[in-house]
PDB file of N, CA and C in Angstrom:
ATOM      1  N   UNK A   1      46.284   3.969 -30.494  1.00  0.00           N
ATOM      2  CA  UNK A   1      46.308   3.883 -29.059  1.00  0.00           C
ATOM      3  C   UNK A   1      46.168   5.276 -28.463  1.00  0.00           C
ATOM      4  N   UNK A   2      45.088   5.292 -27.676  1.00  0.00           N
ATOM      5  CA  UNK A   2      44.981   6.701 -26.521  1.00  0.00           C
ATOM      6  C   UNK A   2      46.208   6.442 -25.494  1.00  0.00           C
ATOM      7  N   UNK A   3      46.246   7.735 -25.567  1.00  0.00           N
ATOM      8  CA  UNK A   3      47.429   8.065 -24.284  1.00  0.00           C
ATOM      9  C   UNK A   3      46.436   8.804 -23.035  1.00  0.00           C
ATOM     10  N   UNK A   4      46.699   8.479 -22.036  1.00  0.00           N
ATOM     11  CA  UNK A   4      45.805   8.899 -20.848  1.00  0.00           C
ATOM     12  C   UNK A   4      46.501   9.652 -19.691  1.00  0.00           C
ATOM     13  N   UNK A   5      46.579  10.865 -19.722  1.00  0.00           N
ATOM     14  CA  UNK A   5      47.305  10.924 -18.744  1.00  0.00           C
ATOM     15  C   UNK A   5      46.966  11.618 -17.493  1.00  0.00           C
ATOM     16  N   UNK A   6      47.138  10.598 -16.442  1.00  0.00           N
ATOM     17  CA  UNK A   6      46.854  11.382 -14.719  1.00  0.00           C
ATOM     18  C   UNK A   6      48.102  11.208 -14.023  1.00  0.00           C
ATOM     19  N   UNK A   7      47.616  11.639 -12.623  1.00  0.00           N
ATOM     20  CA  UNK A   7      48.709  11.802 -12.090  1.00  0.00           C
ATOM     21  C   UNK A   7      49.003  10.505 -11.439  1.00  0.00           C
ATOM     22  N   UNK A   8      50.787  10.196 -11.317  1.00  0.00           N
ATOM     23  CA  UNK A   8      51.119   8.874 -11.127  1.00  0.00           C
ATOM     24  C   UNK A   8      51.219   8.348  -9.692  1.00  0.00           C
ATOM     25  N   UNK A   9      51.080   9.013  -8.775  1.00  0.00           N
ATOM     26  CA  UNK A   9      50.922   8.967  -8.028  1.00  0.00           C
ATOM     27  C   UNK A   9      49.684   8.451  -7.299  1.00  0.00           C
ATOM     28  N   UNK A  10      48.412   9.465  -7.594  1.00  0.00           N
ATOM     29  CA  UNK A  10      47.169   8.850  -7.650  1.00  0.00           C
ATOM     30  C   UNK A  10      46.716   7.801  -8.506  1.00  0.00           C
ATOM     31  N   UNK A  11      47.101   7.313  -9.513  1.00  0.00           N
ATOM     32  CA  UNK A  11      46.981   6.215  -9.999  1.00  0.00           C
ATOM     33  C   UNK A  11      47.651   4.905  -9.216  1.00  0.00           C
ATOM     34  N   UNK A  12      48.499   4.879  -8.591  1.00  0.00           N
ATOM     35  CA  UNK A  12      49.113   4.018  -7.445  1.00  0.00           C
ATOM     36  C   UNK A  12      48.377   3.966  -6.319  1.00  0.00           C
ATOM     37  N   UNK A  13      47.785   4.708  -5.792  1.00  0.00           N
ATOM     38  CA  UNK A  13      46.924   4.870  -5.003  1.00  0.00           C
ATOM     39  C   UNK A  13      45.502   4.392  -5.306  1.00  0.00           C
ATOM     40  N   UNK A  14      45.390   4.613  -6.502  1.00  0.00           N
ATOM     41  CA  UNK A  14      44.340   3.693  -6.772  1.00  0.00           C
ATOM     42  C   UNK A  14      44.323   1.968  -7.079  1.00  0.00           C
ATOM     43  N   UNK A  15      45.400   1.612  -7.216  1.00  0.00           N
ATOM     44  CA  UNK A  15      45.215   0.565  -7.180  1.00  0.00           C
ATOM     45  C   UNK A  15      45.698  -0.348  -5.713  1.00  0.00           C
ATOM     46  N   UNK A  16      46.592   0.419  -5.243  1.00  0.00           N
ATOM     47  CA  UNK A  16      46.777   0.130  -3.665  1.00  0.00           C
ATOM     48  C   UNK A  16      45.279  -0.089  -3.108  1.00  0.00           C
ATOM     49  N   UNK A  17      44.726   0.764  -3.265  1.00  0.00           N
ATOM     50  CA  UNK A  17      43.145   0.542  -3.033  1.00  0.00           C
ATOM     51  C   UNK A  17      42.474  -0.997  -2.879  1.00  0.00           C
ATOM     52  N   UNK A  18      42.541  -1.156  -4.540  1.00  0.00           N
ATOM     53  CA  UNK A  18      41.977  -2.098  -5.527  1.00  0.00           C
ATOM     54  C   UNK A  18      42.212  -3.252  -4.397  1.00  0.00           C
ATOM     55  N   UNK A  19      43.914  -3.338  -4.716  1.00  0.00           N
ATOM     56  CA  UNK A  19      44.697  -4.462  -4.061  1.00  0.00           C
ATOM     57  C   UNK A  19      44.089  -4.729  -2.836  1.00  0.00           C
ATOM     58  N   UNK A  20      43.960  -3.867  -1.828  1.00  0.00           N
ATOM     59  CA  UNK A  20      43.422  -3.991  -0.517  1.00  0.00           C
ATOM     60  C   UNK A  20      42.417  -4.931  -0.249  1.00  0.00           C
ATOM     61  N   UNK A  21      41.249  -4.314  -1.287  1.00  0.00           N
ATOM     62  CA  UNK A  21      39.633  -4.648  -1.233  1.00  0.00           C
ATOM     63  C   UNK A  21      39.866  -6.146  -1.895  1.00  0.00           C
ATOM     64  N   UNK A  22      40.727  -6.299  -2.851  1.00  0.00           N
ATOM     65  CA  UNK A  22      40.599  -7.825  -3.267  1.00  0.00           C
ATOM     66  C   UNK A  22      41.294  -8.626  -2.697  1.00  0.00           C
ATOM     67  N   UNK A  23      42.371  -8.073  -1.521  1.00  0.00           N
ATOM     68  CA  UNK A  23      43.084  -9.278  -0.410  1.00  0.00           C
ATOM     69  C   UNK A  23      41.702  -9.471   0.061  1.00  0.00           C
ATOM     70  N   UNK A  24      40.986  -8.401   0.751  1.00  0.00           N
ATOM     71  CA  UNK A  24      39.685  -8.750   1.944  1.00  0.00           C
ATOM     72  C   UNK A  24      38.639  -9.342   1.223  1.00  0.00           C
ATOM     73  N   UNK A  25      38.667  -9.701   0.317  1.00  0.00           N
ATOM     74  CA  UNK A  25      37.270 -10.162  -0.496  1.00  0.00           C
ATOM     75  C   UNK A  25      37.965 -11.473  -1.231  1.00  0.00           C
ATOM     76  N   UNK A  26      39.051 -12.027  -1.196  1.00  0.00           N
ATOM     77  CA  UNK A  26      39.648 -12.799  -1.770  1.00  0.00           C
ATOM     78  C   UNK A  26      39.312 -12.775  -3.316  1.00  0.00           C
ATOM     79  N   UNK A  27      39.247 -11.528  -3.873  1.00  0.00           N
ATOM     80  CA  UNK A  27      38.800 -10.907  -5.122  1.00  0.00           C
ATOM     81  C   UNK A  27      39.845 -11.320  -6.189  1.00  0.00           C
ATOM     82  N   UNK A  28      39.546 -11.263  -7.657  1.00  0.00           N
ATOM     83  CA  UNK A  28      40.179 -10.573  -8.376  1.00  0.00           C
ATOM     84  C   UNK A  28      39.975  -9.659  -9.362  1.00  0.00           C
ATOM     85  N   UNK A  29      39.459  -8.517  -8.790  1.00  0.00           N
ATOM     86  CA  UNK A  29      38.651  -7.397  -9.533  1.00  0.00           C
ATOM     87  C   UNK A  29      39.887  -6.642 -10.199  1.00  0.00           C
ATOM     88  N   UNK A  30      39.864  -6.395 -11.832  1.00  0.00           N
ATOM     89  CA  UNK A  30      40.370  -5.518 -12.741  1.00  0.00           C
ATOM     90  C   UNK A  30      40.071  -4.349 -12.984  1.00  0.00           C
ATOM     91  N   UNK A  31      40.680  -3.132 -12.889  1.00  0.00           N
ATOM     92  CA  UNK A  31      40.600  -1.827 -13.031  1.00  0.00           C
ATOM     93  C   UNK A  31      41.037  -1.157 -14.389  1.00  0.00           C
ATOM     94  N   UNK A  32      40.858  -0.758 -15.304  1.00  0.00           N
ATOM     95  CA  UNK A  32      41.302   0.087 -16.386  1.00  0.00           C
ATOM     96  C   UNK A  32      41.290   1.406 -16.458  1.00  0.00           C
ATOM     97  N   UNK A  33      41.463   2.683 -16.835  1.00  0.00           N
ATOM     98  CA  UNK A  33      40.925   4.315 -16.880  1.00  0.00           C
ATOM     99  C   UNK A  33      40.992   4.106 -18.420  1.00  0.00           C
ATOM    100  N   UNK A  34      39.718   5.307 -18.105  1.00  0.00           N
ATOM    101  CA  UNK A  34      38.840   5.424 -19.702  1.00  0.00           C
ATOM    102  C   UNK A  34      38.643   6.956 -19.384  1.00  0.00           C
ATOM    103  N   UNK A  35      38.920   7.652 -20.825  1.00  0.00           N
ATOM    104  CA  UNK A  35      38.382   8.652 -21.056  1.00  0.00           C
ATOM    105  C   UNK A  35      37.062   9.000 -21.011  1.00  0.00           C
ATOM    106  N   UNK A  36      35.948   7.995 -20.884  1.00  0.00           N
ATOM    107  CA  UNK A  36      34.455   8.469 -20.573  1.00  0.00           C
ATOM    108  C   UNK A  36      34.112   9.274 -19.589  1.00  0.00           C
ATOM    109  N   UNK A  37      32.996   9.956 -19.399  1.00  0.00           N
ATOM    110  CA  UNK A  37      32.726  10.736 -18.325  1.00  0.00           C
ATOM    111  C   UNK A  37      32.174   9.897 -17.265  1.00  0.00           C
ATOM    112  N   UNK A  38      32.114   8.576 -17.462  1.00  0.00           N
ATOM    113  CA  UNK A  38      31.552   7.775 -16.205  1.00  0.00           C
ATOM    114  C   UNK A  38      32.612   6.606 -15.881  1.00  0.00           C
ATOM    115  N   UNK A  39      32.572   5.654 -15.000  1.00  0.00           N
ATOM    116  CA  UNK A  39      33.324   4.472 -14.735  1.00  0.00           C
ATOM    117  C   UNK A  39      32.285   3.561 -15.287  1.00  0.00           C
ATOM    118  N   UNK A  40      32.329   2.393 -15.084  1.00  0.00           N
ATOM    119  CA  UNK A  40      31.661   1.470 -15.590  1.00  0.00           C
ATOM    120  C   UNK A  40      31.732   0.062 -15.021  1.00  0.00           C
ATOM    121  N   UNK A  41      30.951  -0.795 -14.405  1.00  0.00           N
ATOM    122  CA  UNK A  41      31.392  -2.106 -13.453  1.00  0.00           C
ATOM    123  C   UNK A  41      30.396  -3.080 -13.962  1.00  0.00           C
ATOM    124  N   UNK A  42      31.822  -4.107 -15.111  1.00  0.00           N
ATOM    125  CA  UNK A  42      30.931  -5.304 -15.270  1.00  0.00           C
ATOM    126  C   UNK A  42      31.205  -6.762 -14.360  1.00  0.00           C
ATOM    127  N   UNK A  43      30.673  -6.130 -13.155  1.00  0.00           N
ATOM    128  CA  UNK A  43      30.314  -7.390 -12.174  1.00  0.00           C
ATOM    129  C   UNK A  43      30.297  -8.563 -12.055  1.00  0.00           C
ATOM    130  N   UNK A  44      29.865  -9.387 -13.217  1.00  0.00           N
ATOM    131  CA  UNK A  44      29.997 -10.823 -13.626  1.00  0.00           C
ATOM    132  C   UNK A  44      31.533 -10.832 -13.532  1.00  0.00           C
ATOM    133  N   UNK A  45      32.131 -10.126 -14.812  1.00  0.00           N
ATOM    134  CA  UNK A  45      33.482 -10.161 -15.283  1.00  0.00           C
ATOM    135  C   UNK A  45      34.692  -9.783 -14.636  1.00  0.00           C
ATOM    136  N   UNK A  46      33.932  -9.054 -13.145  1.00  0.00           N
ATOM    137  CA  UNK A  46      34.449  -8.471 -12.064  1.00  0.00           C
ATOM    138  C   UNK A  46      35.849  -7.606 -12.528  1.00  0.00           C
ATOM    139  N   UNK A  47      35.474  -6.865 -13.298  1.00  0.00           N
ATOM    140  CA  UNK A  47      36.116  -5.387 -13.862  1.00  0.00           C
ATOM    141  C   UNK A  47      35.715  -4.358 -14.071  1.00  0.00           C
ATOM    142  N   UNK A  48      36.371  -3.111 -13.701  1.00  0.00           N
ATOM    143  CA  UNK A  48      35.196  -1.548 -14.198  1.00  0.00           C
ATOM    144  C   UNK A  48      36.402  -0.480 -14.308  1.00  0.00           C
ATOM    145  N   UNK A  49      35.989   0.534 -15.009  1.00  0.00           N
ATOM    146  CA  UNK A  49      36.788   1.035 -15.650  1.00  0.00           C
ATOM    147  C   UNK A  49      36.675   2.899 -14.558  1.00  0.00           C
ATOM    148  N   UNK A  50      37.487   3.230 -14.750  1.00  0.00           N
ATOM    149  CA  UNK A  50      37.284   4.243 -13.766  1.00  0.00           C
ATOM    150  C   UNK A  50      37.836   5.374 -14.913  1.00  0.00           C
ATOM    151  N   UNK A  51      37.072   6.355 -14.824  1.00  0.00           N
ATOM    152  CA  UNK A  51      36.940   7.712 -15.645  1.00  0.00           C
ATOM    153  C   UNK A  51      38.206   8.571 -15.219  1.00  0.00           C
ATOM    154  N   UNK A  52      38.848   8.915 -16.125  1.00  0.00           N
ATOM    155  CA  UNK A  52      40.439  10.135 -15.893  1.00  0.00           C
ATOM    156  C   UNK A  52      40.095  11.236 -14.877  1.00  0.00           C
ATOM    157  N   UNK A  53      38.614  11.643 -15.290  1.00  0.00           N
ATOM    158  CA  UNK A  53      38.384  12.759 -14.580  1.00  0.00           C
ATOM    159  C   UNK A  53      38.181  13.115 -12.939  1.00  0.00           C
ATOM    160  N   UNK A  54      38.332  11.389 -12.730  1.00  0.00           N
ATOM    161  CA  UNK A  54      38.131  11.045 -10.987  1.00  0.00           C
ATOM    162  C   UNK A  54      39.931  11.243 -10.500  1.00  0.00           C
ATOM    163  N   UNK A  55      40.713  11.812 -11.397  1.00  0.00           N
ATOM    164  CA  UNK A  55      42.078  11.813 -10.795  1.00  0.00           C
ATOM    165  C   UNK A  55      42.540  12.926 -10.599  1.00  0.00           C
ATOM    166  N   UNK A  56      41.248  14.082 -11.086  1.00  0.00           N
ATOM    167  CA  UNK A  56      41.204  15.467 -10.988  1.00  0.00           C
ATOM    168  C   UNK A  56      40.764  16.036  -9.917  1.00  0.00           C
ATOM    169  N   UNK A  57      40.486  15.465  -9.128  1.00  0.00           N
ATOM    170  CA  UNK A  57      39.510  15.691  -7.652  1.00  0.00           C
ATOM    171  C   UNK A  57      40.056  15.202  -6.574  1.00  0.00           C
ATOM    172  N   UNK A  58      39.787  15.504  -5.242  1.00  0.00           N
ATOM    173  CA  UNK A  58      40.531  15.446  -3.654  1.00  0.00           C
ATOM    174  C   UNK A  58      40.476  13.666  -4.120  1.00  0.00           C
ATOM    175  N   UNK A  59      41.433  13.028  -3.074  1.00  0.00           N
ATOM    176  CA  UNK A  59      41.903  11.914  -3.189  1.00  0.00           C
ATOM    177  C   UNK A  59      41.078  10.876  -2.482  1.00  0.00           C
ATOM    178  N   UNK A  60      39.917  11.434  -1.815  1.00  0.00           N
ATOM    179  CA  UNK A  60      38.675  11.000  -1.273  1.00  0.00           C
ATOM    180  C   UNK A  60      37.566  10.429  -2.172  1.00  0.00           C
ATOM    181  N   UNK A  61      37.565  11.428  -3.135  1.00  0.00           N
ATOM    182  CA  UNK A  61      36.951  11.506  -4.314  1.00  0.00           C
ATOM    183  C   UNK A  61      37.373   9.898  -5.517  1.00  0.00           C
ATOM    184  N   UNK A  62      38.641  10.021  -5.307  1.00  0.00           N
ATOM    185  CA  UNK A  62      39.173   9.043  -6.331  1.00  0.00           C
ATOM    186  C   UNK A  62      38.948   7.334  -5.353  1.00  0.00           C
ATOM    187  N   UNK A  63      39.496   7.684  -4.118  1.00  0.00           N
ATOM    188  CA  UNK A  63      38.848   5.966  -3.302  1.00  0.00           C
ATOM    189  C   UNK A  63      37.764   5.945  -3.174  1.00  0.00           C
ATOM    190  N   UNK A  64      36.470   6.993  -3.266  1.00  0.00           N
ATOM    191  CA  UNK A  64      35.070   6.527  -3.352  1.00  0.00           C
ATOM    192  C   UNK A  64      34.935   5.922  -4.471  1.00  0.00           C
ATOM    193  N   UNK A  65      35.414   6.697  -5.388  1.00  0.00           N
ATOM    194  CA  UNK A  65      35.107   5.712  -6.882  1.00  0.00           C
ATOM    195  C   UNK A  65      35.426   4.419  -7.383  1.00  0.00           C
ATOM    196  N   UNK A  66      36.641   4.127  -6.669  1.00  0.00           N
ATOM    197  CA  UNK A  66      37.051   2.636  -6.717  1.00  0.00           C
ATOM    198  C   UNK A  66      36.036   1.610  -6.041  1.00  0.00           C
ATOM    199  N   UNK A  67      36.261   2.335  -4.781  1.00  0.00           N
ATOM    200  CA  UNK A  67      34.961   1.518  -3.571  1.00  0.00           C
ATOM    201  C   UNK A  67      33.639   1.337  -4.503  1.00  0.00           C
ATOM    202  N   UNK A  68      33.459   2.303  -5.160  1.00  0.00           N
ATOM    203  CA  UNK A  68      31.655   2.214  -5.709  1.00  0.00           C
ATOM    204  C   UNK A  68      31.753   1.431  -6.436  1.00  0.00           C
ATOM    205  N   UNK A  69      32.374   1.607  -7.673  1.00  0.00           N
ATOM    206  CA  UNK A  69      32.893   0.672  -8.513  1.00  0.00           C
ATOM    207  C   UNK A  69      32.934  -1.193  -8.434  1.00  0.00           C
ATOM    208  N   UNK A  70      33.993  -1.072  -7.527  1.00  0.00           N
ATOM    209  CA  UNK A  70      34.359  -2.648  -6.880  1.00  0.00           C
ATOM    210  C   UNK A  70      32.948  -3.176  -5.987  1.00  0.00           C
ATOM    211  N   UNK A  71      32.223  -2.587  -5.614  1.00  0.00           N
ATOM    212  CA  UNK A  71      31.148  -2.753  -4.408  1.00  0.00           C
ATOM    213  C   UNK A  71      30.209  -3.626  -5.742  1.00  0.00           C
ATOM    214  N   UNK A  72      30.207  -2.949  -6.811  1.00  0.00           N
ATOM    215  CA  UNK A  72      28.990  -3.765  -8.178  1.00  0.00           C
ATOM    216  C   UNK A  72      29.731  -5.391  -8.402  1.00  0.00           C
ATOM    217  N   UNK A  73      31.142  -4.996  -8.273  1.00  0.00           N
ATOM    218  CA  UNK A  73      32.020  -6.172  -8.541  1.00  0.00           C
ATOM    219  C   UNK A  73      31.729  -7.682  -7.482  1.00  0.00           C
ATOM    220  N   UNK A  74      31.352  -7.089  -6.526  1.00  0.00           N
ATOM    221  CA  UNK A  74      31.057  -8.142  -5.372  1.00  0.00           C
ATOM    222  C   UNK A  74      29.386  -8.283  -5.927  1.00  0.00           C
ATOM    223  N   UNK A  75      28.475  -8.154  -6.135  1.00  0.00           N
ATOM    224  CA  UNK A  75      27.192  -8.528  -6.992  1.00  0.00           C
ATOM    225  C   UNK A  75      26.199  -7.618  -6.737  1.00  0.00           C
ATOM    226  N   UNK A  76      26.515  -6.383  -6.100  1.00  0.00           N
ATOM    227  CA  UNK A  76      25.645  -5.457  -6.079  1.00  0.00           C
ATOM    228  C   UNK A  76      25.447  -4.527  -7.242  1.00  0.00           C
ATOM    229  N   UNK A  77      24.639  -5.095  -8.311  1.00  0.00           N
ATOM    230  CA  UNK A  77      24.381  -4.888  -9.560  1.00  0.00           C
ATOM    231  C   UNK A  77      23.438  -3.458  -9.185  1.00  0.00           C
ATOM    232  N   UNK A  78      22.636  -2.942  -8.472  1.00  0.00           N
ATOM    233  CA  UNK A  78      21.578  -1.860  -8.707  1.00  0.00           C
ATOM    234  C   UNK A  78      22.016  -1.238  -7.045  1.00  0.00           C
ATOM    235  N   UNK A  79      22.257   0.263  -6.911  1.00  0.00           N
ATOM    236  CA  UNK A  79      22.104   1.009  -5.938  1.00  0.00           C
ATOM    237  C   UNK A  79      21.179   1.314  -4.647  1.00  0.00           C
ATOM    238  N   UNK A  80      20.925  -0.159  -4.531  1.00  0.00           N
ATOM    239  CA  UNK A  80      19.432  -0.226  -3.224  1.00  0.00           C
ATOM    240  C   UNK A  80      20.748  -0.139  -1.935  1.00  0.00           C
ATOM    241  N   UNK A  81      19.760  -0.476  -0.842  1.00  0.00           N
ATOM    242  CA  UNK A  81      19.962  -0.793   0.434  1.00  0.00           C
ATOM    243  C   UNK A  81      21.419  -1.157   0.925  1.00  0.00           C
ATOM    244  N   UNK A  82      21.436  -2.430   0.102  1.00  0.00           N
ATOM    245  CA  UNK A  82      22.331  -3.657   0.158  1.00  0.00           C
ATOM    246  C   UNK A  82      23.772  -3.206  -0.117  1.00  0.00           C
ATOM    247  N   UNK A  83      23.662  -2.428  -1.312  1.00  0.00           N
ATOM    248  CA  UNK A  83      24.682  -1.695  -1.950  1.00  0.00           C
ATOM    249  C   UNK A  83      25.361  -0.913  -1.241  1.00  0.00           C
ATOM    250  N   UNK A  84      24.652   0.209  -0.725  1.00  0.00           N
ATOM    251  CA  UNK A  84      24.663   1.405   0.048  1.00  0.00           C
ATOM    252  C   UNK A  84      25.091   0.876   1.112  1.00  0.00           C
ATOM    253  N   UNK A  85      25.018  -0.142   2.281  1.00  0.00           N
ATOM    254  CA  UNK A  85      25.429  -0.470   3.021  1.00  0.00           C
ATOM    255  C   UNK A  85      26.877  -1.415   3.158  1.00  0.00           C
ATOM    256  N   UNK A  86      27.493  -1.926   1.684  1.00  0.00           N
ATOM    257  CA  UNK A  86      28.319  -2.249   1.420  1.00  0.00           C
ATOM    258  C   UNK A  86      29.575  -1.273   1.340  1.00  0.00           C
ATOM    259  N   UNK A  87      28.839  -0.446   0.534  1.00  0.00           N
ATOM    260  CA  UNK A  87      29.994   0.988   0.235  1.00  0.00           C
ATOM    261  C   UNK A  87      30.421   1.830   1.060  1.00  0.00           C
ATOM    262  N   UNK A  88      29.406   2.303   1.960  1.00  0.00           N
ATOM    263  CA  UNK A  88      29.448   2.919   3.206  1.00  0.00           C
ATOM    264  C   UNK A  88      30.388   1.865   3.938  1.00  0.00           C
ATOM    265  N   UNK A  89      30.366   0.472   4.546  1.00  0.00           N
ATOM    266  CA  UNK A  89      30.972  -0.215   4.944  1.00  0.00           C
ATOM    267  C   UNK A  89      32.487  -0.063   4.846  1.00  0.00           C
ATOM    268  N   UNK A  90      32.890  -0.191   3.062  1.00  0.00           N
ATOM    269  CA  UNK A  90      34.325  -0.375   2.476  1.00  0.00           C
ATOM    270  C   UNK A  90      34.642   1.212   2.713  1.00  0.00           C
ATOM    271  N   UNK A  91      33.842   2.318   2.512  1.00  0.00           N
ATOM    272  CA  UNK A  91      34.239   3.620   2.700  1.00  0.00           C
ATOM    273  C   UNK A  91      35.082   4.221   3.826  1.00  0.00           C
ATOM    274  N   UNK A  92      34.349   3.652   4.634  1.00  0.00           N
ATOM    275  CA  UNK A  92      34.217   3.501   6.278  1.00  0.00           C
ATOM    276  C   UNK A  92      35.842   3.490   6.592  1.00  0.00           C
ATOM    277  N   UNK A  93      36.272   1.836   6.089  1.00  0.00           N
ATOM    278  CA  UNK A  93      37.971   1.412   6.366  1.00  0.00           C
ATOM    279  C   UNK A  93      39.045   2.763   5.771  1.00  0.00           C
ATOM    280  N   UNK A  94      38.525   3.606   5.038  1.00  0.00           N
ATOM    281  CA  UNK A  94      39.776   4.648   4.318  1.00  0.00           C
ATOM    282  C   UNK A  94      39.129   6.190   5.197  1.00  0.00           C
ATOM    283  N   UNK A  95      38.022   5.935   6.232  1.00  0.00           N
ATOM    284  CA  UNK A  95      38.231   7.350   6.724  1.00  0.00           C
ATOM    285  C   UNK A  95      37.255   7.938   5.944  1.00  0.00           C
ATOM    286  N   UNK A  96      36.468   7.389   5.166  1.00  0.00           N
ATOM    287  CA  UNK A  96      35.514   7.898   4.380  1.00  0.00           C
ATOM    288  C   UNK A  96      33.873   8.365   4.415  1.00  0.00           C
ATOM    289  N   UNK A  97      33.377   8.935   4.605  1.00  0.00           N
ATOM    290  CA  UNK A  97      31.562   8.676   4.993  1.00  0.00           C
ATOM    291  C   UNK A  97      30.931   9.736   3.413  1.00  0.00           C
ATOM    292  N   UNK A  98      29.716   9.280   3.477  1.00  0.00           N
ATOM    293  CA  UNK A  98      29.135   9.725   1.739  1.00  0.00           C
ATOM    294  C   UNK A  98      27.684  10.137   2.402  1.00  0.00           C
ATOM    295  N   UNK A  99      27.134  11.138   1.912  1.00  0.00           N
ATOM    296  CA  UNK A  99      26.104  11.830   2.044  1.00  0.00           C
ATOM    297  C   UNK A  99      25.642  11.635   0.906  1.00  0.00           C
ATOM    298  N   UNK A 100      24.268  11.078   0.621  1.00  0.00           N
ATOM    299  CA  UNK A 100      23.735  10.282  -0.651  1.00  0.00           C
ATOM    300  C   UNK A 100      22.997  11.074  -1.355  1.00  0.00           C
ATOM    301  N   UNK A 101      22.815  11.848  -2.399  1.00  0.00           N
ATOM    302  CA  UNK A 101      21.867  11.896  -3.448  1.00  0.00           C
ATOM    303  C   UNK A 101      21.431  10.956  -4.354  1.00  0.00           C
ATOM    304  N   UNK A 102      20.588  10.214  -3.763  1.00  0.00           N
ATOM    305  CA  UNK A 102      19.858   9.228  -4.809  1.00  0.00           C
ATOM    306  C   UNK A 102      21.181   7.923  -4.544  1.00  0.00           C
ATOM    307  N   UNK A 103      21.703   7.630  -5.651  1.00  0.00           N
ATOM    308  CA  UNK A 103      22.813   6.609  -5.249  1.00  0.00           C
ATOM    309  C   UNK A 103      24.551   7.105  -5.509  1.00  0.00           C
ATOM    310  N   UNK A 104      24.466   8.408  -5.780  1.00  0.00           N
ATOM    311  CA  UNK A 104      25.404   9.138  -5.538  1.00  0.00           C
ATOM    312  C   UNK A 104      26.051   9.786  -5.127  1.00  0.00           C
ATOM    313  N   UNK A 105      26.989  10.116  -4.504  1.00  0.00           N
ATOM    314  CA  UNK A 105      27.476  11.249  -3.039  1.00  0.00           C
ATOM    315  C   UNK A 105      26.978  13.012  -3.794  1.00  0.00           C
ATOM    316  N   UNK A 106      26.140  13.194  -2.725  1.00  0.00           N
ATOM    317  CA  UNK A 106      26.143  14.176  -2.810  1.00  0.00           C
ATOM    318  C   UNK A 106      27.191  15.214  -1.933  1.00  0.00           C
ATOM    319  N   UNK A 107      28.092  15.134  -1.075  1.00  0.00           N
ATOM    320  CA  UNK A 107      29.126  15.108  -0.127  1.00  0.00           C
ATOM    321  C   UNK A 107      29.873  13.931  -0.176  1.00  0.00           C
ATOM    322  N   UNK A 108      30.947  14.175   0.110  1.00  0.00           N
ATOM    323  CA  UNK A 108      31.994  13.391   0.376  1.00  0.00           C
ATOM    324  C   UNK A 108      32.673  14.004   1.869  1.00  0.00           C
ATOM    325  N   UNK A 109      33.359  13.387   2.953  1.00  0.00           N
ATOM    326  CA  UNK A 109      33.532  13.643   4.043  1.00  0.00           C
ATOM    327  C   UNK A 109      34.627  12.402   4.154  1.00  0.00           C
ATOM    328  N   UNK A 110      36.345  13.330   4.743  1.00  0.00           N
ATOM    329  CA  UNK A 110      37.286  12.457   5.232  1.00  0.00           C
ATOM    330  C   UNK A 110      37.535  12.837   5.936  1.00  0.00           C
ATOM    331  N   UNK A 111      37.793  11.726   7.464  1.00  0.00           N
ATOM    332  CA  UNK A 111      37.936  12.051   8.710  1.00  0.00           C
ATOM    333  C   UNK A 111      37.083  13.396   9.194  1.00  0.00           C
ATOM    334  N   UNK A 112      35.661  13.530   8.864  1.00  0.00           N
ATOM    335  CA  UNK A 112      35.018  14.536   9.666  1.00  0.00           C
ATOM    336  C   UNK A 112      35.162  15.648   8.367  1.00  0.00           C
ATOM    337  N   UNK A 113      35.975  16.079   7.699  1.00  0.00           N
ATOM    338  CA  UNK A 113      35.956  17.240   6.887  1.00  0.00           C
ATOM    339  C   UNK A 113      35.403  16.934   5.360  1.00  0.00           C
ATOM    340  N   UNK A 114      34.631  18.076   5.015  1.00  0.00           N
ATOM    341  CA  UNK A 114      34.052  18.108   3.833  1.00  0.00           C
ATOM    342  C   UNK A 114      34.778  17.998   2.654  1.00  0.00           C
ATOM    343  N   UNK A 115      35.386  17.118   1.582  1.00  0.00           N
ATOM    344  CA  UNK A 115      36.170  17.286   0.722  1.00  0.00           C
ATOM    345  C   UNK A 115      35.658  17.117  -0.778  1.00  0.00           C
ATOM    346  N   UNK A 116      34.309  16.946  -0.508  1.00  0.00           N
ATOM    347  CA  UNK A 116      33.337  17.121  -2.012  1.00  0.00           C
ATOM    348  C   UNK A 116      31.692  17.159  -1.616  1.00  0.00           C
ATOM    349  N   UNK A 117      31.650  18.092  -2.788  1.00  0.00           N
ATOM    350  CA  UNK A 117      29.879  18.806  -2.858  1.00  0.00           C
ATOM    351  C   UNK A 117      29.818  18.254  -4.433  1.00  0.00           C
ATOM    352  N   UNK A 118      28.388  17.795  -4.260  1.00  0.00           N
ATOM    353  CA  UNK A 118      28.093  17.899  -5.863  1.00  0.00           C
ATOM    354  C   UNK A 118      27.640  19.279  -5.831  1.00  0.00           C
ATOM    355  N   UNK A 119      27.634  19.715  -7.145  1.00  0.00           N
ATOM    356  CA  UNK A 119      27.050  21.037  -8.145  1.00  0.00           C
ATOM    357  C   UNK A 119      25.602  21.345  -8.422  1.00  0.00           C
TER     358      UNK A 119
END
């Protein structure tokens, strides 16, 4: 057994999240953390796994990733239009807005302030 460790706090917060999006969606989407460098959302199975390293970053950072995540969970399988307008949507409710590279934030922005650049 891996031991994983983030902070416990933000891990509560992440699923406070979770919880939220699946009262409003009458969901029951499953969350796990994985040591991979990516998250992962199997949509059918409506579960995705969210990467340790998203618990290392502003706390903006860690509810985009849930949101992106959970957004595949509702059936937005590929990063078009549809997607993008979903996420932006759920982003929206936490104070959130995303400046897009391709289908990834290239910025992150809470309440008006810059709290992530990609590299």
């Amino acid at each position: 057994m891996i031991t994983i460790n983030v902070d416990t706090n933000k891990l509560e917060e992440a699923k406070t999240v979770l919880e939220l999006l699946n009262e409003q969606f009458d969901e029951n989407v499953k969350m796990r953390i994985t040591t991979a460098d990516r998250g992962q959302a199997v949509g059918r199975e409506k579960r995705f796994t969210l990467p340790a390293r998203a618990f290392e970053r502003h706390q903006a950072y860690l509810i985009y990733y849930v949101v992106h995540e959970f957004t595949h969970c509702l059936g937005y399988y590929d990063h078009r239009e549809d997607f993008k307008f979903w996420e932006c949507k759920l982003l929206d409710k936490f104070g959130i807005t995303i400046e897009y590279a391709r289908a990834y934030p290239k910025a992150l922005y809470c309440n008006g302030d810059k709290v992530y650049s990609r590299k």
